[in-house]
PDB file of N, CA and C in Angstrom:
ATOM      1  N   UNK A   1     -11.773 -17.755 -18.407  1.00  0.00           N
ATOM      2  CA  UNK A   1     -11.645 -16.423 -18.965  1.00  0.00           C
ATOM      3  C   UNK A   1     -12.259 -15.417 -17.993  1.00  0.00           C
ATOM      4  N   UNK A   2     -11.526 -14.134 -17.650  1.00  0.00           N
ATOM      5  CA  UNK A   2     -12.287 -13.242 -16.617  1.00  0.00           C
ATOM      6  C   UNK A   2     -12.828 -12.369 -18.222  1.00  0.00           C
ATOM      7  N   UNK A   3     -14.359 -11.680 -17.261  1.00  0.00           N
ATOM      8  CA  UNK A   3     -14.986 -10.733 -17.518  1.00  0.00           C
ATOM      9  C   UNK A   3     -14.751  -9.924 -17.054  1.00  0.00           C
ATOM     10  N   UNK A   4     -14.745  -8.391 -18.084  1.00  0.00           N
ATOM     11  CA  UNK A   4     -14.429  -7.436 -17.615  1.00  0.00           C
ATOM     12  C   UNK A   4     -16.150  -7.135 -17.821  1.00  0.00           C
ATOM     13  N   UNK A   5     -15.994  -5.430 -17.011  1.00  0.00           N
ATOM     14  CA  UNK A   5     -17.302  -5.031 -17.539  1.00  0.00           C
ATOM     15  C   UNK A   5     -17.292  -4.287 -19.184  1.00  0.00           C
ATOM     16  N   UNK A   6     -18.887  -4.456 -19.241  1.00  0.00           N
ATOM     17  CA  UNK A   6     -18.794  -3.974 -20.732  1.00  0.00           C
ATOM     18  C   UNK A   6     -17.984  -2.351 -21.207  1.00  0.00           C
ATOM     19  N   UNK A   7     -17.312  -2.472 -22.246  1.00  0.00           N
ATOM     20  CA  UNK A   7     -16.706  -1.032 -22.704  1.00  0.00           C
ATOM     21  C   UNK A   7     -17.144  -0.632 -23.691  1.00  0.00           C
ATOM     22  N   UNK A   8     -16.699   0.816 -23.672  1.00  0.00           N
ATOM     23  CA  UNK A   8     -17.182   1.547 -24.950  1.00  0.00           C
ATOM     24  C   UNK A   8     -15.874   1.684 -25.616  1.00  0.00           C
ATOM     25  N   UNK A   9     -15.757   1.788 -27.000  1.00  0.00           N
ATOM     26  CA  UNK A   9     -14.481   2.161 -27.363  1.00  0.00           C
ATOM     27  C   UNK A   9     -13.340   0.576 -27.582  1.00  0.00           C
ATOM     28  N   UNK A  10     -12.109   1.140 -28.215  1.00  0.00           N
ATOM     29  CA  UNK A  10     -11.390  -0.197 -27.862  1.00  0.00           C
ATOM     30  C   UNK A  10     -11.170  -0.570 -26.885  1.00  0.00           C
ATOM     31  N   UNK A  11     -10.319  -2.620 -26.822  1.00  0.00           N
ATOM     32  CA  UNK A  11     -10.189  -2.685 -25.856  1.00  0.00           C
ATOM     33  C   UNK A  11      -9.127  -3.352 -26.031  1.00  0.00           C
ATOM     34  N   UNK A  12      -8.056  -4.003 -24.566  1.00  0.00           N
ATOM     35  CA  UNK A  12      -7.059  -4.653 -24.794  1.00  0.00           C
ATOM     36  C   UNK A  12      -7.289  -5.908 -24.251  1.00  0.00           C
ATOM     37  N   UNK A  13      -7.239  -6.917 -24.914  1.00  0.00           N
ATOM     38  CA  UNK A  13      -7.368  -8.444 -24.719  1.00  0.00           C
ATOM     39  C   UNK A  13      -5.906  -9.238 -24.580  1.00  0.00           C
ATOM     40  N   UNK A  14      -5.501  -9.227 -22.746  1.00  0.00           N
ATOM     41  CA  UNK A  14      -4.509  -9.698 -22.406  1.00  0.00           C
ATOM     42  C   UNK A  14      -3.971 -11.131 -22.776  1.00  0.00           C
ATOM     43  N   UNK A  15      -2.885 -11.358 -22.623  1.00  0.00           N
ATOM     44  CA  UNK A  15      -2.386 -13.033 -23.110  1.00  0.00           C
ATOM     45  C   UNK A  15      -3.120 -13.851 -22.457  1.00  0.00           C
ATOM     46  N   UNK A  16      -3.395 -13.590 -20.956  1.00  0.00           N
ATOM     47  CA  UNK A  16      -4.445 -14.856 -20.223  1.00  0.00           C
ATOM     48  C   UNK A  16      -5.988 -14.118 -20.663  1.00  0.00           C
ATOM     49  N   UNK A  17      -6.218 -13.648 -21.562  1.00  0.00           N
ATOM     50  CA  UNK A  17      -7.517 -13.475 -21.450  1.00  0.00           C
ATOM     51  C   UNK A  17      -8.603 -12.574 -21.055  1.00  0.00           C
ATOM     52  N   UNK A  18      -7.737 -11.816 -20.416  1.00  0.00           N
ATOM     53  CA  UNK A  18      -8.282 -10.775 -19.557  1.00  0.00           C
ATOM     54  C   UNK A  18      -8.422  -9.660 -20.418  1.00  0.00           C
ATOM     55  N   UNK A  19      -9.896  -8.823 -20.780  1.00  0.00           N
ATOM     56  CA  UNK A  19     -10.079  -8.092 -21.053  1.00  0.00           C
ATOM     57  C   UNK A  19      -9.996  -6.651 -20.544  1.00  0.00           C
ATOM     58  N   UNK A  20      -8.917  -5.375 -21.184  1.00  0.00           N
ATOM     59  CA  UNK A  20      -8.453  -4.628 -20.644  1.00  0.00           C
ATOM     60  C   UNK A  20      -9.389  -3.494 -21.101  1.00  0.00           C
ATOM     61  N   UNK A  21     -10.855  -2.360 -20.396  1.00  0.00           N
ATOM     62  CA  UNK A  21     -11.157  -1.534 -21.149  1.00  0.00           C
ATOM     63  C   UNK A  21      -9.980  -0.400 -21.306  1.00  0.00           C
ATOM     64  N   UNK A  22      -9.721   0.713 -22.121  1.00  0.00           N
ATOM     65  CA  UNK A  22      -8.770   1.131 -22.481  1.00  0.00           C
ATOM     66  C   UNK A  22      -8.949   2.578 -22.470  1.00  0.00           C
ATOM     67  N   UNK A  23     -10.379   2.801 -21.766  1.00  0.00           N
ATOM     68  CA  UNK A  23     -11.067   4.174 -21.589  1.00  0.00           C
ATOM     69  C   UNK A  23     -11.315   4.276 -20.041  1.00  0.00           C
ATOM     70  N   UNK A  24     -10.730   5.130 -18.870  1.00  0.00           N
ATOM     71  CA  UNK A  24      -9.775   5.940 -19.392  1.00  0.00           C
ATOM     72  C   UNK A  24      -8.579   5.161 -19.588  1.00  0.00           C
ATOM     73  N   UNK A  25      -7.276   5.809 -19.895  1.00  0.00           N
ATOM     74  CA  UNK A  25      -5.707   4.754 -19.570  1.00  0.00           C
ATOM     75  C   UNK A  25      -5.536   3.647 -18.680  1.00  0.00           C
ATOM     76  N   UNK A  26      -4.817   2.832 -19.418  1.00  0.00           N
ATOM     77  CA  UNK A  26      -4.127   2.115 -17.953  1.00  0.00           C
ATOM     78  C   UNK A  26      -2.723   2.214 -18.483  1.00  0.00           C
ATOM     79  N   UNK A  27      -2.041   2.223 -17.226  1.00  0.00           N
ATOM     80  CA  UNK A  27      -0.512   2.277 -17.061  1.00  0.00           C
ATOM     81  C   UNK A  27       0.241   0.432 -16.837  1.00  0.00           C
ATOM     82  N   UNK A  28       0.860  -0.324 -17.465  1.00  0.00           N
ATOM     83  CA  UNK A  28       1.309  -1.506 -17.393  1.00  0.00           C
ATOM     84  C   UNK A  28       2.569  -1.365 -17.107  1.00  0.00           C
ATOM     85  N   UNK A  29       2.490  -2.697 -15.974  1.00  0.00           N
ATOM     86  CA  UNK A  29       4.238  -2.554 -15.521  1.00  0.00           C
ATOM     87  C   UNK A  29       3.826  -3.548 -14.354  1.00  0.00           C
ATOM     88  N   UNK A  30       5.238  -3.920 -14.233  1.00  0.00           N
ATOM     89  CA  UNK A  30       5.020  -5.002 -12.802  1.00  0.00           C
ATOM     90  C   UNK A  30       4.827  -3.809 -11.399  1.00  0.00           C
ATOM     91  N   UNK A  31       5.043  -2.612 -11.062  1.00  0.00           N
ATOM     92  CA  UNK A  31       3.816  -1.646 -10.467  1.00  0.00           C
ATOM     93  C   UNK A  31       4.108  -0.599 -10.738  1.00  0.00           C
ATOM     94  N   UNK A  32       3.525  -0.447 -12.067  1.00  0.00           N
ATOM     95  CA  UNK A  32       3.228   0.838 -12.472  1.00  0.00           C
ATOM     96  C   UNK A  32       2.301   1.771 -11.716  1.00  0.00           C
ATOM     97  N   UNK A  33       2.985   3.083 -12.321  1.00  0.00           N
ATOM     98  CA  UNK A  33       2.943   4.617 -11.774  1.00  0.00           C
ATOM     99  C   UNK A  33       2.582   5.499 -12.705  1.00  0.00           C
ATOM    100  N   UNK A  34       1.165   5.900 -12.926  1.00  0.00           N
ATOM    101  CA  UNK A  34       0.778   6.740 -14.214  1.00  0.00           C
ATOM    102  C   UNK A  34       1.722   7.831 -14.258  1.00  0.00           C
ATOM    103  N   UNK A  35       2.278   8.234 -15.666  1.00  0.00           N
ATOM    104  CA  UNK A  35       3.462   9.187 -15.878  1.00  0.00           C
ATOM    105  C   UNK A  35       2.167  10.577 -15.563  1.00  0.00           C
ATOM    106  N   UNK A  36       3.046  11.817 -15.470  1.00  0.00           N
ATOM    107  CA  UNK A  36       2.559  12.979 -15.285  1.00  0.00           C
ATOM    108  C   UNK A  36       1.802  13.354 -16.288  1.00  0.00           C
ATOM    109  N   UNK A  37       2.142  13.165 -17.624  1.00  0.00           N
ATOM    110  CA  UNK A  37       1.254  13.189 -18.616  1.00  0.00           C
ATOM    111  C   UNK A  37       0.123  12.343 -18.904  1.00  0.00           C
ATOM    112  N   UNK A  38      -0.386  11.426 -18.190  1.00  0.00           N
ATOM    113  CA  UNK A  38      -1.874  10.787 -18.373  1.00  0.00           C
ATOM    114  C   UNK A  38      -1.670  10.839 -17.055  1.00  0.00           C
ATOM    115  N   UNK A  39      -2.104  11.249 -15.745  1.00  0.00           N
ATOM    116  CA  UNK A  39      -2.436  11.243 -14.439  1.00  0.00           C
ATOM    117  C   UNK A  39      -3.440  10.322 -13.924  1.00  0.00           C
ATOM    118  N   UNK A  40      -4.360  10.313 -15.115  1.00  0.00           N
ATOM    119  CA  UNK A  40      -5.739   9.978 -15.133  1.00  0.00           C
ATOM    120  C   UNK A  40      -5.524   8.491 -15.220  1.00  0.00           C
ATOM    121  N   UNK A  41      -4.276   7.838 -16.000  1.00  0.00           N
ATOM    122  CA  UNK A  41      -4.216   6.307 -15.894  1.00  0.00           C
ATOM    123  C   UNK A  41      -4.042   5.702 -15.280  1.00  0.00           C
ATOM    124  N   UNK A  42      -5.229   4.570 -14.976  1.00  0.00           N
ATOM    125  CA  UNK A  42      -5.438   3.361 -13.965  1.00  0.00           C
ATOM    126  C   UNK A  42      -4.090   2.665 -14.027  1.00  0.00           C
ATOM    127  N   UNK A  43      -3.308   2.132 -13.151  1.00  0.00           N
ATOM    128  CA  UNK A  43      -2.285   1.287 -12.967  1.00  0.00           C
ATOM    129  C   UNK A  43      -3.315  -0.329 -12.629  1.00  0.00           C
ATOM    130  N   UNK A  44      -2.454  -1.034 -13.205  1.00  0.00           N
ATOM    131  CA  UNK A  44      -2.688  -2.364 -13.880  1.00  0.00           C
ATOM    132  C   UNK A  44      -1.496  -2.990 -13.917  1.00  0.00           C
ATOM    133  N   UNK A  45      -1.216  -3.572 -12.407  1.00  0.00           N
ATOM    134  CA  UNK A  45       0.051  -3.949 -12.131  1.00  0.00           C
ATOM    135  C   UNK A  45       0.383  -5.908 -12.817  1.00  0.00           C
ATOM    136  N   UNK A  46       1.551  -6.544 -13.730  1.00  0.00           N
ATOM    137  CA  UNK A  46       1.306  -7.965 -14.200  1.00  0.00           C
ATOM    138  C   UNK A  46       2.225  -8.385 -13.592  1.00  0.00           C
ATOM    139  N   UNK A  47       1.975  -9.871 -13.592  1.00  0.00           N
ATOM    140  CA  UNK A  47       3.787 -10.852 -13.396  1.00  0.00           C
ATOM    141  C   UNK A  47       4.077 -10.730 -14.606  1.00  0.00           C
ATOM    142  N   UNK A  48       5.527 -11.016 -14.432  1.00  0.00           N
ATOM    143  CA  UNK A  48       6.162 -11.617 -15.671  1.00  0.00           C
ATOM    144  C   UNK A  48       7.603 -12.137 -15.229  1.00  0.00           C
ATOM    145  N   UNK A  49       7.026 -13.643 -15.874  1.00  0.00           N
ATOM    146  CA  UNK A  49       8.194 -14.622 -15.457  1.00  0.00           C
ATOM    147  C   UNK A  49       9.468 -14.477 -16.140  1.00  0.00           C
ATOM    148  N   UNK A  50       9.487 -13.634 -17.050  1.00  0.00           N
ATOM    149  CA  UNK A  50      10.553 -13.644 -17.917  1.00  0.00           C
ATOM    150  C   UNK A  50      11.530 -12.520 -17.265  1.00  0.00           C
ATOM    151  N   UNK A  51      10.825 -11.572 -16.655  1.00  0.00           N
ATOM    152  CA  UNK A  51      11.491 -10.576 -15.457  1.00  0.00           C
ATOM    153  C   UNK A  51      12.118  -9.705 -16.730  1.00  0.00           C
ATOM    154  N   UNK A  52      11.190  -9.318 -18.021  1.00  0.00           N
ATOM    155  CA  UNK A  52      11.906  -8.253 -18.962  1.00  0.00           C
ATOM    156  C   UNK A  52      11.015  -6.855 -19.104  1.00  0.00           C
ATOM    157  N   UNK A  53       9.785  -7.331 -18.047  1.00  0.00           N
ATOM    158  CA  UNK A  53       8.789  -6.310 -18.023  1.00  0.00           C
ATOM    159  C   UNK A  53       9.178  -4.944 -17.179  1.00  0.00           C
ATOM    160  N   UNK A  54       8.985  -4.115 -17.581  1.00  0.00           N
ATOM    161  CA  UNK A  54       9.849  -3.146 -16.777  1.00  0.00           C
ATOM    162  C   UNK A  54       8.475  -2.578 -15.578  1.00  0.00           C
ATOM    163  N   UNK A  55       8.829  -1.873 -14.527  1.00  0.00           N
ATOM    164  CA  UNK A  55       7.983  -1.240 -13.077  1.00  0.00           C
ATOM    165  C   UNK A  55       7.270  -0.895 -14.154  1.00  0.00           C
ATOM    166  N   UNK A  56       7.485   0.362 -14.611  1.00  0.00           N
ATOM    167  CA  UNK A  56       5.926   1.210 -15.471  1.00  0.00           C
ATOM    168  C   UNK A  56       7.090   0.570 -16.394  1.00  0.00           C
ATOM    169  N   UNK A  57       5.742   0.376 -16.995  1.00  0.00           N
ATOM    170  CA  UNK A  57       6.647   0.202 -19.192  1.00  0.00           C
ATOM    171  C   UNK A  57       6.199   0.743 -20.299  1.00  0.00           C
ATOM    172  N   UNK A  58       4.102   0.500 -20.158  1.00  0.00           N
ATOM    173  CA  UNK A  58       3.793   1.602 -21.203  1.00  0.00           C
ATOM    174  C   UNK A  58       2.236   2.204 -20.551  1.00  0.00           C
ATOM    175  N   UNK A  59       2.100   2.772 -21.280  1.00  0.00           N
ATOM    176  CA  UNK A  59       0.326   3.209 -21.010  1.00  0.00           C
ATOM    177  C   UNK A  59      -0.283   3.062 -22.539  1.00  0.00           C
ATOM    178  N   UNK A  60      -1.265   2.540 -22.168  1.00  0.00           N
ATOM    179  CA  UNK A  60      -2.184   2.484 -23.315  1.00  0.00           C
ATOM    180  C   UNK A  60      -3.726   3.049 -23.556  1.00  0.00           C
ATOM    181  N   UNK A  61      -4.390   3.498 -24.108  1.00  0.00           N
ATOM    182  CA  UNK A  61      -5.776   4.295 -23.614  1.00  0.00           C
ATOM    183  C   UNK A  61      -6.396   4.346 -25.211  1.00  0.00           C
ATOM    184  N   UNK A  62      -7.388   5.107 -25.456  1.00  0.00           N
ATOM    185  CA  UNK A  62      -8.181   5.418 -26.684  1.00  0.00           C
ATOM    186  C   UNK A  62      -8.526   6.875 -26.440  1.00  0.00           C
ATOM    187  N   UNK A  63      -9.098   7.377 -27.804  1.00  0.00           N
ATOM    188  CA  UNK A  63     -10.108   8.396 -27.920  1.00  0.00           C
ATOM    189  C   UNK A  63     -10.533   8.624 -29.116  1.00  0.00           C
ATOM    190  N   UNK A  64     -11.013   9.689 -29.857  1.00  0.00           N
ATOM    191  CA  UNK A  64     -12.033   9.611 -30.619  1.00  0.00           C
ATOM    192  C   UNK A  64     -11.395   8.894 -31.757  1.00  0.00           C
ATOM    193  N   UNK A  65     -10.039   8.819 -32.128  1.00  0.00           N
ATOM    194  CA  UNK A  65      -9.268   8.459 -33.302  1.00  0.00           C
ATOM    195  C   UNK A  65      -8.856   6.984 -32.844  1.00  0.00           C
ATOM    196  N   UNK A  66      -9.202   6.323 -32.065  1.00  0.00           N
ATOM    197  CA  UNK A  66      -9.197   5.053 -31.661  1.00  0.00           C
ATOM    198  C   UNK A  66      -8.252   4.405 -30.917  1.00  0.00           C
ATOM    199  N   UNK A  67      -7.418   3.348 -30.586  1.00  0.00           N
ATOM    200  CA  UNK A  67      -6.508   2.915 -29.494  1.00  0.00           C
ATOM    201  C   UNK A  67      -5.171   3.684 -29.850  1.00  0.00           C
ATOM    202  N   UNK A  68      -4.219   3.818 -28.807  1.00  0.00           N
ATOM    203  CA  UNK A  68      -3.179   4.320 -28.755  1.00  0.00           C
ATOM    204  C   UNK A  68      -2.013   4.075 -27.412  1.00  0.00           C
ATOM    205  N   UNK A  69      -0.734   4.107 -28.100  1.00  0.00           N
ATOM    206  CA  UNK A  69       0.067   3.192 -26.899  1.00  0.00           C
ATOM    207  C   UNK A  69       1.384   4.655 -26.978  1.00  0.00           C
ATOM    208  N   UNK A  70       1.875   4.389 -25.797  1.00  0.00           N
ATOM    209  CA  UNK A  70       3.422   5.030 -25.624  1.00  0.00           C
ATOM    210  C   UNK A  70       4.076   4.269 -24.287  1.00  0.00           C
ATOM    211  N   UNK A  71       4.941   3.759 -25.306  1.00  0.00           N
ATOM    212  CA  UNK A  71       6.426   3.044 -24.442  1.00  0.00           C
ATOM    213  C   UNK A  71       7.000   4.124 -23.460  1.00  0.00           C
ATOM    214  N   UNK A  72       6.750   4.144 -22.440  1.00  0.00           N
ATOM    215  CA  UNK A  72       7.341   4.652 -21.294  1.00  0.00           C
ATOM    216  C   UNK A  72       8.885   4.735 -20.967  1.00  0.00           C
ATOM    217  N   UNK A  73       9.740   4.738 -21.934  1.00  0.00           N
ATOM    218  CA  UNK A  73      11.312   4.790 -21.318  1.00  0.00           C
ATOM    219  C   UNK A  73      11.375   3.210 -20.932  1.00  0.00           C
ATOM    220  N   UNK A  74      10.899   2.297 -21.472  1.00  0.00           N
ATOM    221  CA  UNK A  74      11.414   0.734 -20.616  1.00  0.00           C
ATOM    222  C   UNK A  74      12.622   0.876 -20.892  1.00  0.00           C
ATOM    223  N   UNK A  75      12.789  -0.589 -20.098  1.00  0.00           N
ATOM    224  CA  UNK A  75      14.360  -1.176 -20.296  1.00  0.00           C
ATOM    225  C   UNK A  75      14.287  -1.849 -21.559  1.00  0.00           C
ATOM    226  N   UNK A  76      13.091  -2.933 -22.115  1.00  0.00           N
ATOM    227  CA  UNK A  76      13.402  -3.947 -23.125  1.00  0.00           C
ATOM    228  C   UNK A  76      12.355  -3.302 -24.679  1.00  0.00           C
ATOM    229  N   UNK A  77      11.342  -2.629 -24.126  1.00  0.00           N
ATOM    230  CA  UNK A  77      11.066  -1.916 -25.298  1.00  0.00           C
ATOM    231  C   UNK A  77       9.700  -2.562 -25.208  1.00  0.00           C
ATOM    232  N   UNK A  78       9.453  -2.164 -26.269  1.00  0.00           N
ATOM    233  CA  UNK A  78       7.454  -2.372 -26.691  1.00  0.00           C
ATOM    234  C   UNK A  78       7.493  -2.255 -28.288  1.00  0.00           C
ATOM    235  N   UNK A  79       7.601  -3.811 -28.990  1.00  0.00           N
ATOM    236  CA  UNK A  79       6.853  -3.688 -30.261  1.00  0.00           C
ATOM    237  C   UNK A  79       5.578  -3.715 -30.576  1.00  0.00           C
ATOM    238  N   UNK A  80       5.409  -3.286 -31.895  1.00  0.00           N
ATOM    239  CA  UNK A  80       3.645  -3.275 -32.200  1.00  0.00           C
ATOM    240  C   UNK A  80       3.568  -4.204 -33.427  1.00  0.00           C
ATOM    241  N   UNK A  81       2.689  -5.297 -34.193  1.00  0.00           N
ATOM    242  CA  UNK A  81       2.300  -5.461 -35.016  1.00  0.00           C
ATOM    243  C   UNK A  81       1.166  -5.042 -35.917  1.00  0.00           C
ATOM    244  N   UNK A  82       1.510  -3.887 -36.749  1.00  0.00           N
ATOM    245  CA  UNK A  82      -0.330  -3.090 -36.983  1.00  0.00           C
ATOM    246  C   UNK A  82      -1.170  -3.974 -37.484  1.00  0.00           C
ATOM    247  N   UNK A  83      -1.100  -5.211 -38.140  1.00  0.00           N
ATOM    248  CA  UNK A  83      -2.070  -5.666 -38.457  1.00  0.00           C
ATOM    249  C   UNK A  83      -1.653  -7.632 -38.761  1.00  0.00           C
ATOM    250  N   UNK A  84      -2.987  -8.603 -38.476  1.00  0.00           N
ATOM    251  CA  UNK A  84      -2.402  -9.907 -38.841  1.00  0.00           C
ATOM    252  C   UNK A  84      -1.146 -10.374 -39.593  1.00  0.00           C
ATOM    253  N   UNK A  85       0.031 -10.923 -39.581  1.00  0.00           N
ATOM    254  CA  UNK A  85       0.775 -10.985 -40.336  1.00  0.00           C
ATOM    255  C   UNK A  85       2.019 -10.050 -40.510  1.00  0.00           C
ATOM    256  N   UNK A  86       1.937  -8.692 -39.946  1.00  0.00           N
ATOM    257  CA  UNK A  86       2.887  -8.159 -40.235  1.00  0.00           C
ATOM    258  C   UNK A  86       4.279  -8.458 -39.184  1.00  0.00           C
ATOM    259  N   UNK A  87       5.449  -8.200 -39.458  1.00  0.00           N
ATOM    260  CA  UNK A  87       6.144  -8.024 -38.758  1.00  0.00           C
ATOM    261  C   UNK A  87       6.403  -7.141 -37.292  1.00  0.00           C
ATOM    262  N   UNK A  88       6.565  -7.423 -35.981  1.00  0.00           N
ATOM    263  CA  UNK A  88       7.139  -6.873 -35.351  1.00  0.00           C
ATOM    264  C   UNK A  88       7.879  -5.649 -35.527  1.00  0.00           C
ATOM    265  N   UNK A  89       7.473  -4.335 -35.083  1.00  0.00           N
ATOM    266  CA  UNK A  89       7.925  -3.315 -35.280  1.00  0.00           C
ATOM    267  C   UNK A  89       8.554  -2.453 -34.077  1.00  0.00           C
ATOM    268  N   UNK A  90       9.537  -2.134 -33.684  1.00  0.00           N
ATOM    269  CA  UNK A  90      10.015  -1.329 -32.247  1.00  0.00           C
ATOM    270  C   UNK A  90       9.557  -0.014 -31.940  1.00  0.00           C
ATOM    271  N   UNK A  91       9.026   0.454 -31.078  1.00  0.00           N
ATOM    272  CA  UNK A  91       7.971   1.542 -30.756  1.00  0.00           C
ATOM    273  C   UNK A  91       9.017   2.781 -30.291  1.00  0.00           C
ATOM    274  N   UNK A  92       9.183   3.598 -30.943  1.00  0.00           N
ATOM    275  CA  UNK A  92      10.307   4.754 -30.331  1.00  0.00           C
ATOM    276  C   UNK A  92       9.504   4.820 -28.723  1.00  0.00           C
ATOM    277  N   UNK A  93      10.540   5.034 -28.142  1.00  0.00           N
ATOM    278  CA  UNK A  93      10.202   5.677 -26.318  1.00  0.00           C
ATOM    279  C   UNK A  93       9.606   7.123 -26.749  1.00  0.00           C
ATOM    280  N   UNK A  94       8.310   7.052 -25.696  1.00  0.00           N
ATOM    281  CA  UNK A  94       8.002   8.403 -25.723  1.00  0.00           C
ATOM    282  C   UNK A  94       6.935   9.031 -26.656  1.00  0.00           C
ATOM    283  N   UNK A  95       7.109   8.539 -28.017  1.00  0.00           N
ATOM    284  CA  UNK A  95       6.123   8.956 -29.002  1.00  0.00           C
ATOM    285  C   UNK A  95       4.984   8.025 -28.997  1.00  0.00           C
ATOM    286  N   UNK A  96       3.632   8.311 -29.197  1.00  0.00           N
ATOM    287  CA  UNK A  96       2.601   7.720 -29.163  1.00  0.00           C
ATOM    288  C   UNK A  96       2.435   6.947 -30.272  1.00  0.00           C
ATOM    289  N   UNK A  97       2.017   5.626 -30.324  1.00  0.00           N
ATOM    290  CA  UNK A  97       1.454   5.222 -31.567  1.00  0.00           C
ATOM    291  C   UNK A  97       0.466   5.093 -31.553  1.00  0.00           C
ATOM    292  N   UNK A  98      -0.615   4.712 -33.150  1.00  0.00           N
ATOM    293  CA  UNK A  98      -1.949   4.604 -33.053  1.00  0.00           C
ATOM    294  C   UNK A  98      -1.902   2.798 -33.138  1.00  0.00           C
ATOM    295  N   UNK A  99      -2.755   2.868 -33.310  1.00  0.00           N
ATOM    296  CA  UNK A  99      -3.416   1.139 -33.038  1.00  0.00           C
ATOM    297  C   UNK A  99      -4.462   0.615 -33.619  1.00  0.00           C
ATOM    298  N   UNK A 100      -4.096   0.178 -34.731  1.00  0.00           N
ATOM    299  CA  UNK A 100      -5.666  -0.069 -35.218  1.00  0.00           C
ATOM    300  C   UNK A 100      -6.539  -1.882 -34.499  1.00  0.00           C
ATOM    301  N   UNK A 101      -7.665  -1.708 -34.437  1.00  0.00           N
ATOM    302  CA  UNK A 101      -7.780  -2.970 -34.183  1.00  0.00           C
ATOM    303  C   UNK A 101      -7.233  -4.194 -34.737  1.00  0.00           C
ATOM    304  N   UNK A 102      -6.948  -4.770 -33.968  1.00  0.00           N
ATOM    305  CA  UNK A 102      -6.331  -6.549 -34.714  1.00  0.00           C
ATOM    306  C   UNK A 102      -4.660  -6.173 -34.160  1.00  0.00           C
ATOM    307  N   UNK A 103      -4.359  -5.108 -33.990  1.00  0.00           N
ATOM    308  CA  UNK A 103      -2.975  -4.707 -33.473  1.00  0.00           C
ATOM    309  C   UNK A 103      -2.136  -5.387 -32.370  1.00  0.00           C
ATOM    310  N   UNK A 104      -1.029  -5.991 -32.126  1.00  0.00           N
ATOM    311  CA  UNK A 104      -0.557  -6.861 -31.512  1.00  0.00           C
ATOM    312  C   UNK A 104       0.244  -6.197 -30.993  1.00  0.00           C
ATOM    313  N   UNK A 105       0.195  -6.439 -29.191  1.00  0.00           N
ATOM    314  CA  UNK A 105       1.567  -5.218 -28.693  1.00  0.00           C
ATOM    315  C   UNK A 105       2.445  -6.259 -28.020  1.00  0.00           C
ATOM    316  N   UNK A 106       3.991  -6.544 -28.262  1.00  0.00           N
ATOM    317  CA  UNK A 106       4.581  -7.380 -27.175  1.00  0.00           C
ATOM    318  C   UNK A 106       5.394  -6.326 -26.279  1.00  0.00           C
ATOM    319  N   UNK A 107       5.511  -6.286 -25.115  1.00  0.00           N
ATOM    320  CA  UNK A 107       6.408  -5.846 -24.203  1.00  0.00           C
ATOM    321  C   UNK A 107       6.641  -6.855 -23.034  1.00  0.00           C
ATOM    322  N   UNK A 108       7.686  -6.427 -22.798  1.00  0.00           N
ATOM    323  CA  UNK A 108       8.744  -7.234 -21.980  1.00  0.00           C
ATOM    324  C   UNK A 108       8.232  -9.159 -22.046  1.00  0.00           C
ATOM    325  N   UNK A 109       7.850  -9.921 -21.723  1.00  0.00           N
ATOM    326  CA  UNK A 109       7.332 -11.161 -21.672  1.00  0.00           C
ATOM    327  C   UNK A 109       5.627 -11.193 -21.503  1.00  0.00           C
ATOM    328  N   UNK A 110       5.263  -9.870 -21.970  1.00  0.00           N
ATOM    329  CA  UNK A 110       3.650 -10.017 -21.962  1.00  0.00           C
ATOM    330  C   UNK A 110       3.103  -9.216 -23.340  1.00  0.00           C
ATOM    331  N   UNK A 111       1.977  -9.835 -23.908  1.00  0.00           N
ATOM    332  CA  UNK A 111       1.084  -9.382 -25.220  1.00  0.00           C
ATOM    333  C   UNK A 111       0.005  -8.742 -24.732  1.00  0.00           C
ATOM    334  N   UNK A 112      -0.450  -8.218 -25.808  1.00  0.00           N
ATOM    335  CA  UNK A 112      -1.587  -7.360 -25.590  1.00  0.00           C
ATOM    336  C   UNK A 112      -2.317  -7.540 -27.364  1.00  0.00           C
ATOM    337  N   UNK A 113      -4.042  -7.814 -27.508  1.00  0.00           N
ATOM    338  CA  UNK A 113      -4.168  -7.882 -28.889  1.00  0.00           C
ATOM    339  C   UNK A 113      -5.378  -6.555 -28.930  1.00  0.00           C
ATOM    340  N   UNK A 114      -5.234  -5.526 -29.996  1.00  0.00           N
ATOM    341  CA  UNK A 114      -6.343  -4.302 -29.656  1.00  0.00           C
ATOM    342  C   UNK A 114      -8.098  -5.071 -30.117  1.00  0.00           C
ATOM    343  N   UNK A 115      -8.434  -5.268 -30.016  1.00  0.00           N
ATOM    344  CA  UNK A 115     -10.334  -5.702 -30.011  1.00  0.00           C
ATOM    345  C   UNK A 115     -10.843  -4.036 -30.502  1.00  0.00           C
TER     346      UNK A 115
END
């Protein structure tokens, strides 16, 4: 398991393990390019063997109202599960969602769980 350093705020706990802090943004994508509207987001480039992950796909970040995601225009999309158990839900492009902890994000062949 990698260590990240300690965070304040939520965080994103990748499929291998890898703890993502979420303060400020990061931008995900096999090499993502922070959009003009979060400038400020760290790019956080992944593999993905499934090759459905798009260059930039989403950004994800927090603030005082807690985690929050926006699907970047992908090609295959970004669902969210808000909470244990629920169904898979499709994330409109563009509009932000909130995230409560326990929140499950799949995009393209990679997860994300909010901590």
């Amino acid at each position: 398991m990698v260590r990240a350093p300690l965070a304040t705020g939520p965080t994103a706990l990748l499929d291998d393990g890898t703890v993502i802090p979420l303060a400020p943004p990061v931008v995900l994508g096999r090499g993502p390019v922070p959009p003009a509207d979060h400038a400020d987001a760290r790019p956080y480039p992944l593999d993905d063997p499934s090759r459905r992950l798009s260059q930039t796909h989403l950004v994800v970040g927090c603030d005082g109202q807690g985690a929050w995601l926006i699907d970047l225009h992908s090609t295959n999309g970004v669902a969210v599960a808000r909470r244990p158990g629920d169904r898979l839900a499709t994330v409109e492009p563009g509009r932000t969602v909130r995230l409560p902890v326990g929140a499950r994000v799949v995009f393209g062949g990679r997860r994300i769980e909010i901590r």
